[in-house]
C-alpha atoms as a PDB file:
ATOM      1  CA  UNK A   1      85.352 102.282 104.813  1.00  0.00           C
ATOM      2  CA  UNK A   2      82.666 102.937 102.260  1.00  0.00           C
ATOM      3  CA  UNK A   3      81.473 102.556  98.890  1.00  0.00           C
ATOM      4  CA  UNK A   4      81.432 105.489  96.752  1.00  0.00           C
ATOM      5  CA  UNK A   5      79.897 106.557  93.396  1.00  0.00           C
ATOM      6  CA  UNK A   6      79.964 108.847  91.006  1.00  0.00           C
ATOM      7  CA  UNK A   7      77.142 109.153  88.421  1.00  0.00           C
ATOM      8  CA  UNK A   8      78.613 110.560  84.737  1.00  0.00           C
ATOM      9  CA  UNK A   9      75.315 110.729  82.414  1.00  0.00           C
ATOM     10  CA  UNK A  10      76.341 109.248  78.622  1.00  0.00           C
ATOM     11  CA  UNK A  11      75.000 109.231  75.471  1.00  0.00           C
ATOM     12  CA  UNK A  12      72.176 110.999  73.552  1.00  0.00           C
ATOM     13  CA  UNK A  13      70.007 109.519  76.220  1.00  0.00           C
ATOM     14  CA  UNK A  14      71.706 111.245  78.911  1.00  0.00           C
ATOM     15  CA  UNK A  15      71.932 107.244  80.707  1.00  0.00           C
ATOM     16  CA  UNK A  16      73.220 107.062  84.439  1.00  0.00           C
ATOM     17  CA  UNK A  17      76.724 105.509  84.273  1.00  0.00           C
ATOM     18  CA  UNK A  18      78.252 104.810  87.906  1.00  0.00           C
ATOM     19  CA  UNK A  19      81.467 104.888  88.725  1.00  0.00           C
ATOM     20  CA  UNK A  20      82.028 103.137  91.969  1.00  0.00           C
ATOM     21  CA  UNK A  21      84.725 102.231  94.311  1.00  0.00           C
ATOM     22  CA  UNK A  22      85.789 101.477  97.399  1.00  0.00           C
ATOM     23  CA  UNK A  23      87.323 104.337  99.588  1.00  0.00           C
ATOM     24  CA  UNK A  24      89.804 101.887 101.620  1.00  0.00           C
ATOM     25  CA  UNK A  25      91.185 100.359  98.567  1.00  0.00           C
ATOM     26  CA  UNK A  26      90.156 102.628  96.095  1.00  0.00           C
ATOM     27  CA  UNK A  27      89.444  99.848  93.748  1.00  0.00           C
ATOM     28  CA  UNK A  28      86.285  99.793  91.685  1.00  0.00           C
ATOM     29  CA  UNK A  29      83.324  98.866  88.910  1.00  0.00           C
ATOM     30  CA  UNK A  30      82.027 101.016  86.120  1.00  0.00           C
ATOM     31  CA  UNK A  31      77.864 100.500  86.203  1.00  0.00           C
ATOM     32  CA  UNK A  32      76.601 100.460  82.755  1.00  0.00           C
ATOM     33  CA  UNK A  33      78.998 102.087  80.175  1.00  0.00           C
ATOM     34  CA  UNK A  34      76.631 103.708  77.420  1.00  0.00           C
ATOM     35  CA  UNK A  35      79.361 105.607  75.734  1.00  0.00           C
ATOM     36  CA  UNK A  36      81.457 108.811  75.541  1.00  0.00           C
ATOM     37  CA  UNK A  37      84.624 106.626  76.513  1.00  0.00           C
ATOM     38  CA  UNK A  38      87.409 109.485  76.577  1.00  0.00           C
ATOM     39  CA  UNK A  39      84.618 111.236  79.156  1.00  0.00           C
ATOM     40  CA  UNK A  40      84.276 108.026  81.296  1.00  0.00           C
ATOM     41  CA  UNK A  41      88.006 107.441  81.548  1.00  0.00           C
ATOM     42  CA  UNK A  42      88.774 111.479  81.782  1.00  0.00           C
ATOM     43  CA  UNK A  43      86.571 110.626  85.285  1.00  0.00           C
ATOM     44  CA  UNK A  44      88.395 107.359  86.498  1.00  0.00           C
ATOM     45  CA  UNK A  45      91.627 109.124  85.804  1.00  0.00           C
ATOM     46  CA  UNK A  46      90.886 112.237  87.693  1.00  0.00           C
ATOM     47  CA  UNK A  47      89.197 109.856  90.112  1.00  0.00           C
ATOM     48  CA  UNK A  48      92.137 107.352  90.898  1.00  0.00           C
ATOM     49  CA  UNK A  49      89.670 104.814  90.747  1.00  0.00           C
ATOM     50  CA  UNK A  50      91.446 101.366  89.940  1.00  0.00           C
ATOM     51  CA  UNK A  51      88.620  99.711  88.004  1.00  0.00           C
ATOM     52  CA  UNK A  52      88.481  95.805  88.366  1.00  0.00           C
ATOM     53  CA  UNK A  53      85.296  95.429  85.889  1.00  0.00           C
ATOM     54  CA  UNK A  54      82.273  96.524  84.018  1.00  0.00           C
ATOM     55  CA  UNK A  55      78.934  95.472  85.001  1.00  0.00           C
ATOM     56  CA  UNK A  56      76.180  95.690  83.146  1.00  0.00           C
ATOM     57  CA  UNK A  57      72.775  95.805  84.319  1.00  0.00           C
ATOM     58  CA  UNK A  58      70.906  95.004  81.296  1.00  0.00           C
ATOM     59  CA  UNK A  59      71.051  94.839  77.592  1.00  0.00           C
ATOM     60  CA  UNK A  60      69.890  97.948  75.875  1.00  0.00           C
ATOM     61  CA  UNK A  61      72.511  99.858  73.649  1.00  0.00           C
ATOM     62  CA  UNK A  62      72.243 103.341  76.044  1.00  0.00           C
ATOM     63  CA  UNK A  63      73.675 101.127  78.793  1.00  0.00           C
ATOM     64  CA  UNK A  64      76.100  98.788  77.213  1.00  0.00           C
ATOM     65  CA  UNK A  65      77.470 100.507  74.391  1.00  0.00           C
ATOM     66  CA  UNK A  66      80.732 101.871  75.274  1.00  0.00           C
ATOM     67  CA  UNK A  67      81.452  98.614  76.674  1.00  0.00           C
ATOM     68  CA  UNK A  68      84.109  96.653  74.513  1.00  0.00           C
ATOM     69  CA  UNK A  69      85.782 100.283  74.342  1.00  0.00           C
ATOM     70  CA  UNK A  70      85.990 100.626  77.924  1.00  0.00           C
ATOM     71  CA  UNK A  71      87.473  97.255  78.643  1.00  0.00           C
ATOM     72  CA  UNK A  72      90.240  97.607  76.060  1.00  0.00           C
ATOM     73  CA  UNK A  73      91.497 100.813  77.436  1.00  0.00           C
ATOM     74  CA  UNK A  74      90.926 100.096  80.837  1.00  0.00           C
ATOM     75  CA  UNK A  75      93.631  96.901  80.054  1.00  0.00           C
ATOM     76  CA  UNK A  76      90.812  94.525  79.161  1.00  0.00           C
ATOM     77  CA  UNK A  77      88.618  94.419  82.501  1.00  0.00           C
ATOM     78  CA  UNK A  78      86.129  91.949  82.641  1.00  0.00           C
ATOM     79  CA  UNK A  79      82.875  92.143  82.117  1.00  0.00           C
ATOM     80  CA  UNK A  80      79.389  90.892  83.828  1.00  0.00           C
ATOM     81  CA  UNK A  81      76.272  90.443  84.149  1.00  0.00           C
ATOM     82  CA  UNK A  82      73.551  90.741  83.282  1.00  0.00           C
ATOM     83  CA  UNK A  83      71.300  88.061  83.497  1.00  0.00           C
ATOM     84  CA  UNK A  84      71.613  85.578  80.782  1.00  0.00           C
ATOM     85  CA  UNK A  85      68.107  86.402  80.007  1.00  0.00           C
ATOM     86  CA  UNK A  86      69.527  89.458  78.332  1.00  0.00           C
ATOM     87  CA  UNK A  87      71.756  87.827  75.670  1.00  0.00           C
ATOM     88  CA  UNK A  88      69.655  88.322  72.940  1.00  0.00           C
ATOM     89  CA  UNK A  89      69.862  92.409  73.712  1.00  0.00           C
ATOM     90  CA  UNK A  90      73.483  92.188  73.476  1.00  0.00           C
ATOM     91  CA  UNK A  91      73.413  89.599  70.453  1.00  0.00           C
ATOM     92  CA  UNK A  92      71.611  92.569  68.421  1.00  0.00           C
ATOM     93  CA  UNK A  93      73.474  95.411  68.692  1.00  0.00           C
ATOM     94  CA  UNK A  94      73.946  96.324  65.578  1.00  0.00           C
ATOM     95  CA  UNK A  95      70.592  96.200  64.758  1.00  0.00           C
ATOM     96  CA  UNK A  96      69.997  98.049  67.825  1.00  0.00           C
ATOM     97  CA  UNK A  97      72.713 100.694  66.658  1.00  0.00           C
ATOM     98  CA  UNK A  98      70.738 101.286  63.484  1.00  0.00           C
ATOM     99  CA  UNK A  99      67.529 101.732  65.136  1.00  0.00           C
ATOM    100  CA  UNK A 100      68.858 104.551  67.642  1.00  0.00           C
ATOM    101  CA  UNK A 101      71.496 106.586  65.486  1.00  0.00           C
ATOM    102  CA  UNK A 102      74.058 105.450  67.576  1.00  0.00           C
ATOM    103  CA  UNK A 103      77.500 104.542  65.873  1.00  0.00           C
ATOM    104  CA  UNK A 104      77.951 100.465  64.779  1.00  0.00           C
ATOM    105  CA  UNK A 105      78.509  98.395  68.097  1.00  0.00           C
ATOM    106  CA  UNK A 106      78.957  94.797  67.600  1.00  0.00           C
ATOM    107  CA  UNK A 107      77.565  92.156  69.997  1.00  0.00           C
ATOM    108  CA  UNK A 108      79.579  90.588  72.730  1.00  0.00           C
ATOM    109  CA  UNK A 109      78.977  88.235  75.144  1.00  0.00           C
ATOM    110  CA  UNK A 110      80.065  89.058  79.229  1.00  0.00           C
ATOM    111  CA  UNK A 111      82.558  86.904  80.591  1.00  0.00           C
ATOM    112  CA  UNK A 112      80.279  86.071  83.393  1.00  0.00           C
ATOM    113  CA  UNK A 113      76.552  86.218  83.824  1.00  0.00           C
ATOM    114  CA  UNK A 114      75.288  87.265  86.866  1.00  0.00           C
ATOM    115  CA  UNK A 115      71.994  85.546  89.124  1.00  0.00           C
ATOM    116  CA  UNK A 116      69.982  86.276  91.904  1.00  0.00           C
ATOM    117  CA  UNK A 117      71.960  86.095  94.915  1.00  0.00           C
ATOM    118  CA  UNK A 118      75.463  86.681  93.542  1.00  0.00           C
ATOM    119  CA  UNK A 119      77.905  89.106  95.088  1.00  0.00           C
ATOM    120  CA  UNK A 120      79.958  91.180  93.113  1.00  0.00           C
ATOM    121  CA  UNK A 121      83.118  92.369  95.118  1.00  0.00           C
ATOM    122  CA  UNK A 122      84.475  96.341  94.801  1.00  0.00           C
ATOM    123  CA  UNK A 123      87.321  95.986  96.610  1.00  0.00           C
ATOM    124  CA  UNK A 124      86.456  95.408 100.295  1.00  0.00           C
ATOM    125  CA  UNK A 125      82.742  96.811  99.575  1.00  0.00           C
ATOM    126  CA  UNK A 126      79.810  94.129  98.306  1.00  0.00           C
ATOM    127  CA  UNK A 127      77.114  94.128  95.900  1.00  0.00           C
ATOM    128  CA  UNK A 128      73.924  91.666  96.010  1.00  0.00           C
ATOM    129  CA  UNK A 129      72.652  90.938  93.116  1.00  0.00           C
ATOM    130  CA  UNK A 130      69.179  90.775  92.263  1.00  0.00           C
ATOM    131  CA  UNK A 131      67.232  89.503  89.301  1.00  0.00           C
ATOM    132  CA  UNK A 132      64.429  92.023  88.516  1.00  0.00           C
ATOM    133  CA  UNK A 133      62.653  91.178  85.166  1.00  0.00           C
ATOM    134  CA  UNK A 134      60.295  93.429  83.573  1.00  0.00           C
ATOM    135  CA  UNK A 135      62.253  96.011  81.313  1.00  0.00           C
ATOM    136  CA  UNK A 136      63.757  93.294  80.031  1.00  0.00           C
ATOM    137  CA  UNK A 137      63.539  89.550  81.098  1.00  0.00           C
ATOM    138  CA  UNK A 138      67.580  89.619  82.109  1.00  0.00           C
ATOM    139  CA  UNK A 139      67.260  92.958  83.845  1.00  0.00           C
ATOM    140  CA  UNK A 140      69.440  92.582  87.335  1.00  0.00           C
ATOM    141  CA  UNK A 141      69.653  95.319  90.413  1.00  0.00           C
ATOM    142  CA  UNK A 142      72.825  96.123  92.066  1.00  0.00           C
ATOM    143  CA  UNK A 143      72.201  96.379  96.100  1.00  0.00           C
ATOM    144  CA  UNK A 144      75.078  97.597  98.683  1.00  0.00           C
ATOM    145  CA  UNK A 145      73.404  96.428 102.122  1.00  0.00           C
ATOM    146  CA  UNK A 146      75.781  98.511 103.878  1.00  0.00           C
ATOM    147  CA  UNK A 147      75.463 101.779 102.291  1.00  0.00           C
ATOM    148  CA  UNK A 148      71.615 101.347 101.478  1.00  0.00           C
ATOM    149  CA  UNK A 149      72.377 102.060  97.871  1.00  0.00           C
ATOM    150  CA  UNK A 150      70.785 100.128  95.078  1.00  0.00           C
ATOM    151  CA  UNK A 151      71.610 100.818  91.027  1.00  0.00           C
ATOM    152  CA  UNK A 152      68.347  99.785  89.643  1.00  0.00           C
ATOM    153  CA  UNK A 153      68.935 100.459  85.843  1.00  0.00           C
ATOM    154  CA  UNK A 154      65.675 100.694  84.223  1.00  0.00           C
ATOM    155  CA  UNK A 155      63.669  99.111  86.617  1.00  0.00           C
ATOM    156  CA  UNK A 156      62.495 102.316  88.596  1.00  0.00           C
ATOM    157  CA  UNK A 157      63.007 105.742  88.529  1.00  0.00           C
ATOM    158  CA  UNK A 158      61.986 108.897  90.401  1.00  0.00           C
ATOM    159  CA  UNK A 159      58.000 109.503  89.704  1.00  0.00           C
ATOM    160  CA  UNK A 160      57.949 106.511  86.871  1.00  0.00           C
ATOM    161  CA  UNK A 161      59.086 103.199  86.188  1.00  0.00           C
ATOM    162  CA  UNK A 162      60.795 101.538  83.617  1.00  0.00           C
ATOM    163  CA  UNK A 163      59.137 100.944  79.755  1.00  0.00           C
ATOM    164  CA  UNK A 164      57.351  97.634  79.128  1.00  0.00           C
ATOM    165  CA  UNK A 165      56.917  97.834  75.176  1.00  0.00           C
ATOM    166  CA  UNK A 166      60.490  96.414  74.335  1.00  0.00           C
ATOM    167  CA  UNK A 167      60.463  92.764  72.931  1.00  0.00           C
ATOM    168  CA  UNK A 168      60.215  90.782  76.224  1.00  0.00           C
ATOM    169  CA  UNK A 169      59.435  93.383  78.369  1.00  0.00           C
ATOM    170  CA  UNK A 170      56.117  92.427  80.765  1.00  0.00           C
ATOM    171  CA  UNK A 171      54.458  94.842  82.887  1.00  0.00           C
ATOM    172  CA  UNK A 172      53.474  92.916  85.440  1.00  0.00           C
ATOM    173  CA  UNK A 173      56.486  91.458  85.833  1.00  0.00           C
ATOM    174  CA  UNK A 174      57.846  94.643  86.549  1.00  0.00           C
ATOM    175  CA  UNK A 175      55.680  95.708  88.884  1.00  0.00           C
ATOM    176  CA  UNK A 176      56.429  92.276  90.926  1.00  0.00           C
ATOM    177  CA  UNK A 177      60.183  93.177  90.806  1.00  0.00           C
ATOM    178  CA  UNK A 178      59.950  96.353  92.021  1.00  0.00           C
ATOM    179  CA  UNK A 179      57.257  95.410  95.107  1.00  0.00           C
ATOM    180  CA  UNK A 180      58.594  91.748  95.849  1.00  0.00           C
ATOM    181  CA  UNK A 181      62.874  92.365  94.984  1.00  0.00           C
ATOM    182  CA  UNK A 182      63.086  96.567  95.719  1.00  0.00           C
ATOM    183  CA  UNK A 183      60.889  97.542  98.866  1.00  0.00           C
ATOM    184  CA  UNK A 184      62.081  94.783 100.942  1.00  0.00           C
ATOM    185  CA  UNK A 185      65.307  96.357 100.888  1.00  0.00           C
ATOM    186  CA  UNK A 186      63.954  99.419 103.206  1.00  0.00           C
ATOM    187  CA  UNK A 187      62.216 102.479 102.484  1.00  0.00           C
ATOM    188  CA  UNK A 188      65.224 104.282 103.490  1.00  0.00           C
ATOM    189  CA  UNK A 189      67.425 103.118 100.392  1.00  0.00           C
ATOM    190  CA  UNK A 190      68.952 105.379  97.813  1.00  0.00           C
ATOM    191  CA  UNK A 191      68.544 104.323  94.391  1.00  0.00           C
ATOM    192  CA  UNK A 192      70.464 105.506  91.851  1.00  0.00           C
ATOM    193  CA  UNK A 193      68.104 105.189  88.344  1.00  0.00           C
ATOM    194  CA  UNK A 194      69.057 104.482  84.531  1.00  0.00           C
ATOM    195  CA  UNK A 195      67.804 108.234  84.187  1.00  0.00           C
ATOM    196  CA  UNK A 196      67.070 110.886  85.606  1.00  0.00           C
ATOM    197  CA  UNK A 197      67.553 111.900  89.417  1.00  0.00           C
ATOM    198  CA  UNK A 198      68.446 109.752  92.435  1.00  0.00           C
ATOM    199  CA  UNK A 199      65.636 109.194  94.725  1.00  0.00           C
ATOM    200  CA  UNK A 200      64.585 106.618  98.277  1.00  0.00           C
ATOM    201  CA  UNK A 201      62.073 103.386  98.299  1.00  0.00           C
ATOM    202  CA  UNK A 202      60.728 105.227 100.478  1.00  0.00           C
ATOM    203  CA  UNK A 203      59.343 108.008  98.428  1.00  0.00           C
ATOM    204  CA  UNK A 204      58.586 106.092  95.447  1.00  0.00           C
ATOM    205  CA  UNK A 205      56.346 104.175  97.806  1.00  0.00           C
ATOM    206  CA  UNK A 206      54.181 107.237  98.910  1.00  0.00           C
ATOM    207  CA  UNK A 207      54.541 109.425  95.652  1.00  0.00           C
ATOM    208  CA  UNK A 208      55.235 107.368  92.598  1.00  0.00           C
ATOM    209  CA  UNK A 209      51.994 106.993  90.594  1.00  0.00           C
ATOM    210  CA  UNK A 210      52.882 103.436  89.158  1.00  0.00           C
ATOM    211  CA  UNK A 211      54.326 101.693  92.714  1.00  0.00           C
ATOM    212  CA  UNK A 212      52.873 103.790  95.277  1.00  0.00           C
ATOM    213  CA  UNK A 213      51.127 101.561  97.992  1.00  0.00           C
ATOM    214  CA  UNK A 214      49.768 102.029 102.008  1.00  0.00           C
ATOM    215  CA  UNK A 215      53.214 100.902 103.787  1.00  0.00           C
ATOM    216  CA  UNK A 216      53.872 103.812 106.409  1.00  0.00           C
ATOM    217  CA  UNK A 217      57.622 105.087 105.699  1.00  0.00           C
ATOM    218  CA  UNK A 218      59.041 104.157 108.970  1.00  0.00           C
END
């Protein structure tokens, strides 16, 4: 028994979107639904991938807005997280649609907000949820313990981290997320980023020029 994922880049901004599941029951989440639908569902489909819910890791329009869409043709899943912090993000959409070319997407509001130390259940697989400000102040990580897998959103990515210009974005409260939440978890985790290519704690911590530090890999 295992979790499984499969990453399906979306929208102009070519955003990370995980599908994930469990192999024993072959139930599952979709990880931050940007758009392109008809391509999301074309991979659940082909897939067999029951999905149970849509979880969002933050608010920002390349990760939520195929959202609402989703849900409705999926039979109305639910949907959760982020961290309440986020709710102006998804409160703004529209003006956030106008501001990135993307087509109108109204606001919403998740039927469950997610905090530090939740677990979110795919099927018989678990997912910790942690609260890593920075990108945005309601920015949460998705951590399977088992697999050593974390979906970190915009928090961190291979060679860079995550923009701190938005409106209540903080630098150095990104920088604490990522070296007081994310390298506890192990050096030998496998993140899978908002962007951009998968990569390990571990490497980040001896190569990336915004995080690296002195902590041996093993």
């Amino acid at each position: 028994m295992s979790l499984k994922y499969q990453v399906v880049p979306v929208t102009s901004f070519s955003q990370n979107c995980s599908v994930v599941w469990c192999d024993q029951t072959m139930e599952g989440a979709v990880i931050d639904p940007g758009g392109d639908v008809k391509q999301l569902k074309m991979v659940i489909d082909e897939l067999n991938v029951h999905v149970k819910q849509i979880i969002l890791t933050h608010g920002h329009l390349d990760h939520v807005g195929g959202t609402q869409e989703l849900s409705a043709i999926l039979g109305d899943v639910k949907v959760i997280g982020p961290h309440k912090d986020d709710d102006f993000w998804l409160k703004g959409l529209e003006e956030q649609s106008q501001m990135f070319g993307f087509k109108p997407t109204a606001s919403f509001e998740p039927d469950l907000w997610l905090n530090e130390g939740d677990v979110v259940s795919v099927g018989e697989e678990l997912l910790q949820v942690i609260h890593t400000p920075g990108h945005t102040p309601g920015h949460i990580t998705l951590f399977s313990d088992g697999q050593k897998l974390a979906f970190v959103g915009d928090v961190l990515f291979s060679g860079s981290i995550g923009r701190t210009d938005f409106p209540k974005g903080d630098f150095d409260t990104l920088i604490s997320s990522i070296k007081n939440k994310l390298w506890p978890l192990g050096n030998d985790v496998t993140f899978i980023p908002g962007h951009g290519p998968e990569s390990t704690f571990g490497k980040e911590r001896m190569s990336n020029p915004f995080v690296a530090d002195e902590m041996p890999l093993y």
